[in-house]
N, C-alpha and C. Protein backbone atom coordinates (compact mmCIF):
# COMPACT_ATOMS: atom_id res chain seq x y z
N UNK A 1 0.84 -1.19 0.00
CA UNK A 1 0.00 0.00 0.00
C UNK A 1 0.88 1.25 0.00
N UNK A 2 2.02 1.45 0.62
CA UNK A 2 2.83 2.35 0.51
C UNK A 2 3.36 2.65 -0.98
N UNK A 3 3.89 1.72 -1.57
CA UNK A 3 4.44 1.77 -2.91
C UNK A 3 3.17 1.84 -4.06
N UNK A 4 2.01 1.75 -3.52
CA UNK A 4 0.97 1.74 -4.61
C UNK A 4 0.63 3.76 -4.17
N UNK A 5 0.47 4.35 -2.66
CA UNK A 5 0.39 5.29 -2.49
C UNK A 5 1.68 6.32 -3.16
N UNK A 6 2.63 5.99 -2.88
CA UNK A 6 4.17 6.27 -3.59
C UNK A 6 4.15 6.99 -4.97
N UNK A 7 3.40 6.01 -5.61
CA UNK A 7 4.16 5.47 -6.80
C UNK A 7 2.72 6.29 -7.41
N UNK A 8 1.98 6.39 -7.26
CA UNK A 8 0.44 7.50 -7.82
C UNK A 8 1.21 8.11 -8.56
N UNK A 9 0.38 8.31 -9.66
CA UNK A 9 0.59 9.68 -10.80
C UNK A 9 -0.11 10.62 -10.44
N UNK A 10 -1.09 10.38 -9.62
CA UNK A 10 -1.89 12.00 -9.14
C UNK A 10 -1.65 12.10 -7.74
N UNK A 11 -2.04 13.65 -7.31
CA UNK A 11 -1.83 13.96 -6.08
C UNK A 11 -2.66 13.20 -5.15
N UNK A 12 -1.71 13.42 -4.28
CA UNK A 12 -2.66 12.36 -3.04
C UNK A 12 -3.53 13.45 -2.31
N UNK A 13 -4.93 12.42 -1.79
CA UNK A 13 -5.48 13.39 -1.17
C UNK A 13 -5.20 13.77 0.14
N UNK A 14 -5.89 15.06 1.14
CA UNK A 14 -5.45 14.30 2.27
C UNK A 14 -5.31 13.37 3.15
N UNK A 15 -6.49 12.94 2.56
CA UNK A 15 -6.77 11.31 3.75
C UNK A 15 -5.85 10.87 2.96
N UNK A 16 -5.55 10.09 2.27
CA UNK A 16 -4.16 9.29 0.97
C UNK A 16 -3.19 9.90 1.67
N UNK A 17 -2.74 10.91 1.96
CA UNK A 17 -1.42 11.72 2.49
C UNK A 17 -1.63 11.28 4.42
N UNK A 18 -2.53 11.46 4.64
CA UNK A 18 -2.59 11.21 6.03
C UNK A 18 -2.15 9.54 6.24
N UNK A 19 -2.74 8.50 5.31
CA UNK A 19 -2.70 7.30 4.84
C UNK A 19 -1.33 6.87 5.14
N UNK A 20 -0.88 7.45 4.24
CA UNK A 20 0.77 7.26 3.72
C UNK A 20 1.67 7.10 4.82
N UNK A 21 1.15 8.30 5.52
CA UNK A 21 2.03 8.83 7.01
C UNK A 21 1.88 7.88 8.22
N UNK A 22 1.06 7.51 8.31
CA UNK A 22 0.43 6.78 9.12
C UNK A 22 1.03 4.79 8.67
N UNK A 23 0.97 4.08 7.62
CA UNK A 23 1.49 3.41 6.93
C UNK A 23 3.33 3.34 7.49
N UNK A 24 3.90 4.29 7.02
CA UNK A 24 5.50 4.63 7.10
C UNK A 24 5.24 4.69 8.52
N UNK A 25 5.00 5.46 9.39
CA UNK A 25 5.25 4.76 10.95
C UNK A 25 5.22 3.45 11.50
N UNK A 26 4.45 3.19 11.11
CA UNK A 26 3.39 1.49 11.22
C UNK A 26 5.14 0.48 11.01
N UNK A 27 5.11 1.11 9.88
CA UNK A 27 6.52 0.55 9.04
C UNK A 27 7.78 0.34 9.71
N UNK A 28 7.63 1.45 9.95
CA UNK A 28 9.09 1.92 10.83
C UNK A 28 9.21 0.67 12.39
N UNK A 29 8.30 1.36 12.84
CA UNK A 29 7.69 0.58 14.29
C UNK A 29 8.04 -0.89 14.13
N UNK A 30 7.51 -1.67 13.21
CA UNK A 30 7.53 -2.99 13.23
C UNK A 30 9.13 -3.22 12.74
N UNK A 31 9.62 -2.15 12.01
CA UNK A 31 11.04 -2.32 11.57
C UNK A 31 12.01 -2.64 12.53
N UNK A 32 11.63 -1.77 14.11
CA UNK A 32 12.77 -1.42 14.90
C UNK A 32 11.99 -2.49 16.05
N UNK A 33 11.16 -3.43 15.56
CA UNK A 33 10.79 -4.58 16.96
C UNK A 33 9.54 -4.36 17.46
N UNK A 34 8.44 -3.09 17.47
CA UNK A 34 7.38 -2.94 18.15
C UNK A 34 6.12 -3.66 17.59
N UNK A 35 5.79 -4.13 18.14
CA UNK A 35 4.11 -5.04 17.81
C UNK A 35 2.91 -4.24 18.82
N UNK A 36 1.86 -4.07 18.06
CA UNK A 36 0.58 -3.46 18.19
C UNK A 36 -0.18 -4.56 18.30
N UNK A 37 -0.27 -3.95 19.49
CA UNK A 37 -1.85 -5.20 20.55
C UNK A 37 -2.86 -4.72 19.95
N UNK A 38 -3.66 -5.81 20.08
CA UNK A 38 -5.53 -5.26 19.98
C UNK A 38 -6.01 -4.25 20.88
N UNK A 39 -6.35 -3.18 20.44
CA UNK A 39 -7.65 -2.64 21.40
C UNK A 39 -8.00 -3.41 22.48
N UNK A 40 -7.83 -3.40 23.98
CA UNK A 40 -8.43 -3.88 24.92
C UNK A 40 -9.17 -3.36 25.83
N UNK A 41 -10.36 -3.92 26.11
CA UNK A 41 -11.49 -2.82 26.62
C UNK A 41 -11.12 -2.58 28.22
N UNK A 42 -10.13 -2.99 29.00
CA UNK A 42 -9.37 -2.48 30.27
C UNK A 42 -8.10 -2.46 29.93
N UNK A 43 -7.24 -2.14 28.64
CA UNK A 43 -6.39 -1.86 28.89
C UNK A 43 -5.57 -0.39 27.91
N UNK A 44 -6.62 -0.41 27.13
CA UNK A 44 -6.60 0.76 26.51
C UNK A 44 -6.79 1.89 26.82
N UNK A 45 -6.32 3.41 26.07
CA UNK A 45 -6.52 4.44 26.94
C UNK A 45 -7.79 5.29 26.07
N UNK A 46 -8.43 6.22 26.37
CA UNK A 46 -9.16 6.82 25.20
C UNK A 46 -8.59 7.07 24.45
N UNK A 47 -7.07 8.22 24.21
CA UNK A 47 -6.21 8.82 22.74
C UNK A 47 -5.30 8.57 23.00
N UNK A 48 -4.41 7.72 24.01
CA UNK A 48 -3.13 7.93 24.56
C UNK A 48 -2.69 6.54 23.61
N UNK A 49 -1.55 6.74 23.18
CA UNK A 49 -1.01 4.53 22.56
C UNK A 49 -0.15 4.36 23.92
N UNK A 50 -0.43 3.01 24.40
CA UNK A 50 -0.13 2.97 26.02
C UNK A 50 1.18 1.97 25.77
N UNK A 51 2.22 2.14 26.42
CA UNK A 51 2.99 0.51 26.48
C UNK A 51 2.60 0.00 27.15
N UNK A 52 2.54 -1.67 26.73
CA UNK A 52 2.71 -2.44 27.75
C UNK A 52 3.72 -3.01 28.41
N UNK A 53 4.34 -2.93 27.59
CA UNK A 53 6.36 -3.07 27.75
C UNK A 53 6.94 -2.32 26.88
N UNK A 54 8.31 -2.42 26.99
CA UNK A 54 9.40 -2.21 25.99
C UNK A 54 9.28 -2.48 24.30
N UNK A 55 8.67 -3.16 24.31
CA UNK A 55 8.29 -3.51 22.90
C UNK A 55 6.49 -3.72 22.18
N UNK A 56 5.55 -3.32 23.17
CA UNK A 56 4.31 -3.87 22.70
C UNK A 56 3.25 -2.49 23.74
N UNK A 57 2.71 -2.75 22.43
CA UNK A 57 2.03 -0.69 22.25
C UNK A 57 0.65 -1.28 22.14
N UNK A 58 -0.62 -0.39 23.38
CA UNK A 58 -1.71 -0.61 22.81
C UNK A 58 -2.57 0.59 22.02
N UNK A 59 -3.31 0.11 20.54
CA UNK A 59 -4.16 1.28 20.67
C UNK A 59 -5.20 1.92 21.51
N UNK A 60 -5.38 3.51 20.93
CA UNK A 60 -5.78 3.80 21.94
C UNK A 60 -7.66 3.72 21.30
N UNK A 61 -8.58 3.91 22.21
CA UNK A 61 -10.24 3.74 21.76
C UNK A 61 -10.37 4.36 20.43
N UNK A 62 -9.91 5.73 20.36
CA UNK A 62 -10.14 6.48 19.15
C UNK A 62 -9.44 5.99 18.07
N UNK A 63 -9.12 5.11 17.84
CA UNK A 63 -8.15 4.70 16.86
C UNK A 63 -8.92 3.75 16.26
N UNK A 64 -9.84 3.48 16.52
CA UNK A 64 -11.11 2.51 16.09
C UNK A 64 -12.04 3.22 15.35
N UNK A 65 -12.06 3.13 13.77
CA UNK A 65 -12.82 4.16 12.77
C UNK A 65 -14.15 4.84 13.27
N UNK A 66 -14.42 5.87 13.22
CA UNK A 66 -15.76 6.15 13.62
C UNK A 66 -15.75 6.38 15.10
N UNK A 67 -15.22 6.09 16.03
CA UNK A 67 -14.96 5.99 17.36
C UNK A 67 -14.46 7.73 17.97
N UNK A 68 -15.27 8.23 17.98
CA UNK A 68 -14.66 9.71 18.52
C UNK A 68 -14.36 9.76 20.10
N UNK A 69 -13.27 11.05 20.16
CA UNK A 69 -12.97 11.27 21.54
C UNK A 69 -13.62 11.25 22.89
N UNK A 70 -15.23 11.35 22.38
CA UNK A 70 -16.17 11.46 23.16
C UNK A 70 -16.49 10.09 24.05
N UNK A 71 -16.86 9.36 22.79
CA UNK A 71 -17.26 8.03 23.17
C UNK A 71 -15.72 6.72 23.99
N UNK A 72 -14.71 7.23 23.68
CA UNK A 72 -13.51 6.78 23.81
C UNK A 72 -13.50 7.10 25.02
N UNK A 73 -13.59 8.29 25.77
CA UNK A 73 -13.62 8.51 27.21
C UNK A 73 -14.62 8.07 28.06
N UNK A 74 -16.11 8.37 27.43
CA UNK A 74 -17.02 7.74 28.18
C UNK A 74 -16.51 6.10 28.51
N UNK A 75 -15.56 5.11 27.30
CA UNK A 75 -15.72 4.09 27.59
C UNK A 75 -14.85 3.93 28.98
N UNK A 76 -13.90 4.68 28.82
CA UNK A 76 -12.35 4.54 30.31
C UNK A 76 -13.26 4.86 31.60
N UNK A 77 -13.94 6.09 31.19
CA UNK A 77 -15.03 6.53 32.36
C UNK A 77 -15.34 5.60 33.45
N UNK A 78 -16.27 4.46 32.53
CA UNK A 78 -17.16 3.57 32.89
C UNK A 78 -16.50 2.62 33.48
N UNK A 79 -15.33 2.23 32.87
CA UNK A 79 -14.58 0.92 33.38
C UNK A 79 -13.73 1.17 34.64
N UNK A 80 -14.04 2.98 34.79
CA UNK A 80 -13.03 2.65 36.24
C UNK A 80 -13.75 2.88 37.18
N UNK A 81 -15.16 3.08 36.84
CA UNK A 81 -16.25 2.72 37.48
C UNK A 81 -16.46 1.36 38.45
N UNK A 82 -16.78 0.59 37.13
CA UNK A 82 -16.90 -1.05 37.52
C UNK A 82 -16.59 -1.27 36.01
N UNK A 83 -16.30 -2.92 36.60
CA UNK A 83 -16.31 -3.51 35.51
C UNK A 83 -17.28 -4.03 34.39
N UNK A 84 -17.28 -4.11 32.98
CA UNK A 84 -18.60 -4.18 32.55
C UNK A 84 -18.89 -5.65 32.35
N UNK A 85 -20.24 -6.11 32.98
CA UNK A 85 -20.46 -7.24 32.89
C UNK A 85 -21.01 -7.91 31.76
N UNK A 86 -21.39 -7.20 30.59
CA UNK A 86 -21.91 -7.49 28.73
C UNK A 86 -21.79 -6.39 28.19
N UNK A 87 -21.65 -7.02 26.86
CA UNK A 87 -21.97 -6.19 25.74
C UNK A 87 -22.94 -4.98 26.19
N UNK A 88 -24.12 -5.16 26.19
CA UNK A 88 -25.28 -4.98 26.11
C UNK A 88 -24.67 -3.58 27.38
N UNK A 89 -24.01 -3.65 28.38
CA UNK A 89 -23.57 -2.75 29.96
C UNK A 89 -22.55 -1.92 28.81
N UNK A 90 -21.78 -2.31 27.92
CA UNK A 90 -20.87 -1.66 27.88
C UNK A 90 -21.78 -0.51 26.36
N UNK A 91 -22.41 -0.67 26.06
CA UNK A 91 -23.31 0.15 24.96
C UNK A 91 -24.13 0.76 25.69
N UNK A 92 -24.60 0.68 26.66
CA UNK A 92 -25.80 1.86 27.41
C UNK A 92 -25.00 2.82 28.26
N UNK A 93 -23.99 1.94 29.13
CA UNK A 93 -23.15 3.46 30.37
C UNK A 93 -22.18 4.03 29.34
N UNK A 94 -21.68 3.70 28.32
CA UNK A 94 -20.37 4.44 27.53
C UNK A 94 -21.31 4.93 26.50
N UNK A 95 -22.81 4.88 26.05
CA UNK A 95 -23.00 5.30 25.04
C UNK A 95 -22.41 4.96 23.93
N UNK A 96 -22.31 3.90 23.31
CA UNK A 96 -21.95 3.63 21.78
C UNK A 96 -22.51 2.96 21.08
N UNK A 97 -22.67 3.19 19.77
CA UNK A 97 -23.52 3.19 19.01
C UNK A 97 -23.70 1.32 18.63
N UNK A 98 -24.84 1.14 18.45
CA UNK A 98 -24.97 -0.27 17.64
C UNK A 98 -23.76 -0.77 16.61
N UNK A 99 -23.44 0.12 15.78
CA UNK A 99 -22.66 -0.10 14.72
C UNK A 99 -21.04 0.02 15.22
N UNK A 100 -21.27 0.64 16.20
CA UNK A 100 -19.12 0.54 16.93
C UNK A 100 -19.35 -0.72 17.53
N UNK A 101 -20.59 -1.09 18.39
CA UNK A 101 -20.52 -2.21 19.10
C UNK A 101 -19.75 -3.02 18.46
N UNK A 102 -20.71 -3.67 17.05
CA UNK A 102 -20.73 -4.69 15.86
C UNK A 102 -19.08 -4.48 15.72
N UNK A 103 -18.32 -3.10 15.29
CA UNK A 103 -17.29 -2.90 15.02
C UNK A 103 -16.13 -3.60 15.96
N UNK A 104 -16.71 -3.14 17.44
CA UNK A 104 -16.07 -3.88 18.27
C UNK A 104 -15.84 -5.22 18.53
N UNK A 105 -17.19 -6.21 18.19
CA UNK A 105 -17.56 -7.43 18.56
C UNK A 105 -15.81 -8.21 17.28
N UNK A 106 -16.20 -7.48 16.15
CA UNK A 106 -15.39 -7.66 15.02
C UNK A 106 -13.92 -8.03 15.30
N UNK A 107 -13.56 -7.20 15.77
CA UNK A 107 -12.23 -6.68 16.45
C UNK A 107 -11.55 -7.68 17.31
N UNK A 108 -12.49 -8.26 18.37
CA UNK A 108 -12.51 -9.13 19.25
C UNK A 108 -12.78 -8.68 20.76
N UNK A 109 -13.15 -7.24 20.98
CA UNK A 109 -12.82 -6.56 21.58
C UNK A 109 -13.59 -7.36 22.92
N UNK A 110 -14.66 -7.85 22.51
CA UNK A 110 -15.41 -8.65 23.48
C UNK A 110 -15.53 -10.12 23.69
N UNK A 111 -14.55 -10.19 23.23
CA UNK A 111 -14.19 -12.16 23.75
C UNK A 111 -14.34 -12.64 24.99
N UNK A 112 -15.43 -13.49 25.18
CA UNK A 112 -15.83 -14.08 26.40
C UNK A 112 -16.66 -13.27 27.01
N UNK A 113 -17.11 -12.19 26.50
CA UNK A 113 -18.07 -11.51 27.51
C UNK A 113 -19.69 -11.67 26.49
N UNK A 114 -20.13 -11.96 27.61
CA UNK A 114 -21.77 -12.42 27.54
C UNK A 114 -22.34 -10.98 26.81
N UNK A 115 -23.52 -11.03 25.89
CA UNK A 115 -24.31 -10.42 25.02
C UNK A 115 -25.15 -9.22 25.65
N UNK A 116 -25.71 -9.59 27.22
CA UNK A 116 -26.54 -9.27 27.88
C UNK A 116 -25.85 -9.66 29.88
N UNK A 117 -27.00 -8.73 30.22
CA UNK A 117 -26.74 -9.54 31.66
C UNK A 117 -27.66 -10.34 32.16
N UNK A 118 -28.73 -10.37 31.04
CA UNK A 118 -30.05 -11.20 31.09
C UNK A 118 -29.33 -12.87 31.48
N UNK A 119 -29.87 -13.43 32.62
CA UNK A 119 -29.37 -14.79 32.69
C UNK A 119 -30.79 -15.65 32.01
N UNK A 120 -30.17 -16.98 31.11
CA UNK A 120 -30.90 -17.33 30.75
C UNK A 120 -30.88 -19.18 31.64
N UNK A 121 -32.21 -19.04 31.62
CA UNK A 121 -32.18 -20.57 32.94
C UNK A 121 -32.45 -21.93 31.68
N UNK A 122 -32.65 -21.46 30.74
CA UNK A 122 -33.12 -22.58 29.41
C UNK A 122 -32.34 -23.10 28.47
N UNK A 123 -30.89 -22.37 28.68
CA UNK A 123 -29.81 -23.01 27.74
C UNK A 123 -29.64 -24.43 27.79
């Protein structure tokens, strides 16, 4: 993607230029040893990229498309609240939308955590 952005006969746009920039760090980073964790919903910051060590960087909420500063804080908000016990807890106290949820579920962001806090006695 770099050499296809590169290598354009037309100007890049800004998002393409923002692209690019963003790409060549990425680049660099993995060049000199650093690996990028998943998004983790207690260990991430709202805008901050956090270490976890010497070598392994998490993103931060906003770094998740569509995901604004707003909703990125409400999520840290909540979690140092309590912990969220579903899906379903973490979309009503942080406010986020159906479609970041889905985004999130995608991601993995919610592995092992239950849908609801609805217990069901009929499984």
């Amino acid at each position: 993607e770099i050499r296809r952005l590169r290598n354009s006969d037309e100007k890049l746009s800004a998002t393409n230029q923002s692209i690019l920039t963003i790409l060549e760090v990425v680049n660099e980073m993995y060049t000199r040893g650093y690996k990028f964790l998943p998004v983790d919903l207690y260990e991430s910051d709202s805008t901050v990229w956090i270490a976890k060590n010497d070598n392994e960087i998490y993103p931060p909420f906003n770094s998740i498309e569509g995901l604004g500063d707003t909703v990125a804080s409400n999520i840290v908000e909540e979690r140092e609240k309590r912990d969220f016990l579903s899906i379903e807890e973490v979309q009503y106290r942080a406010k986020v939308s159906g479609t970041l949820i889905e985004k999130m579920k995608s991601m993995g962001i919610f592995n092992g955590m239950s849908e609801s806090n609805q217990l069901s006695l009929f499984d």
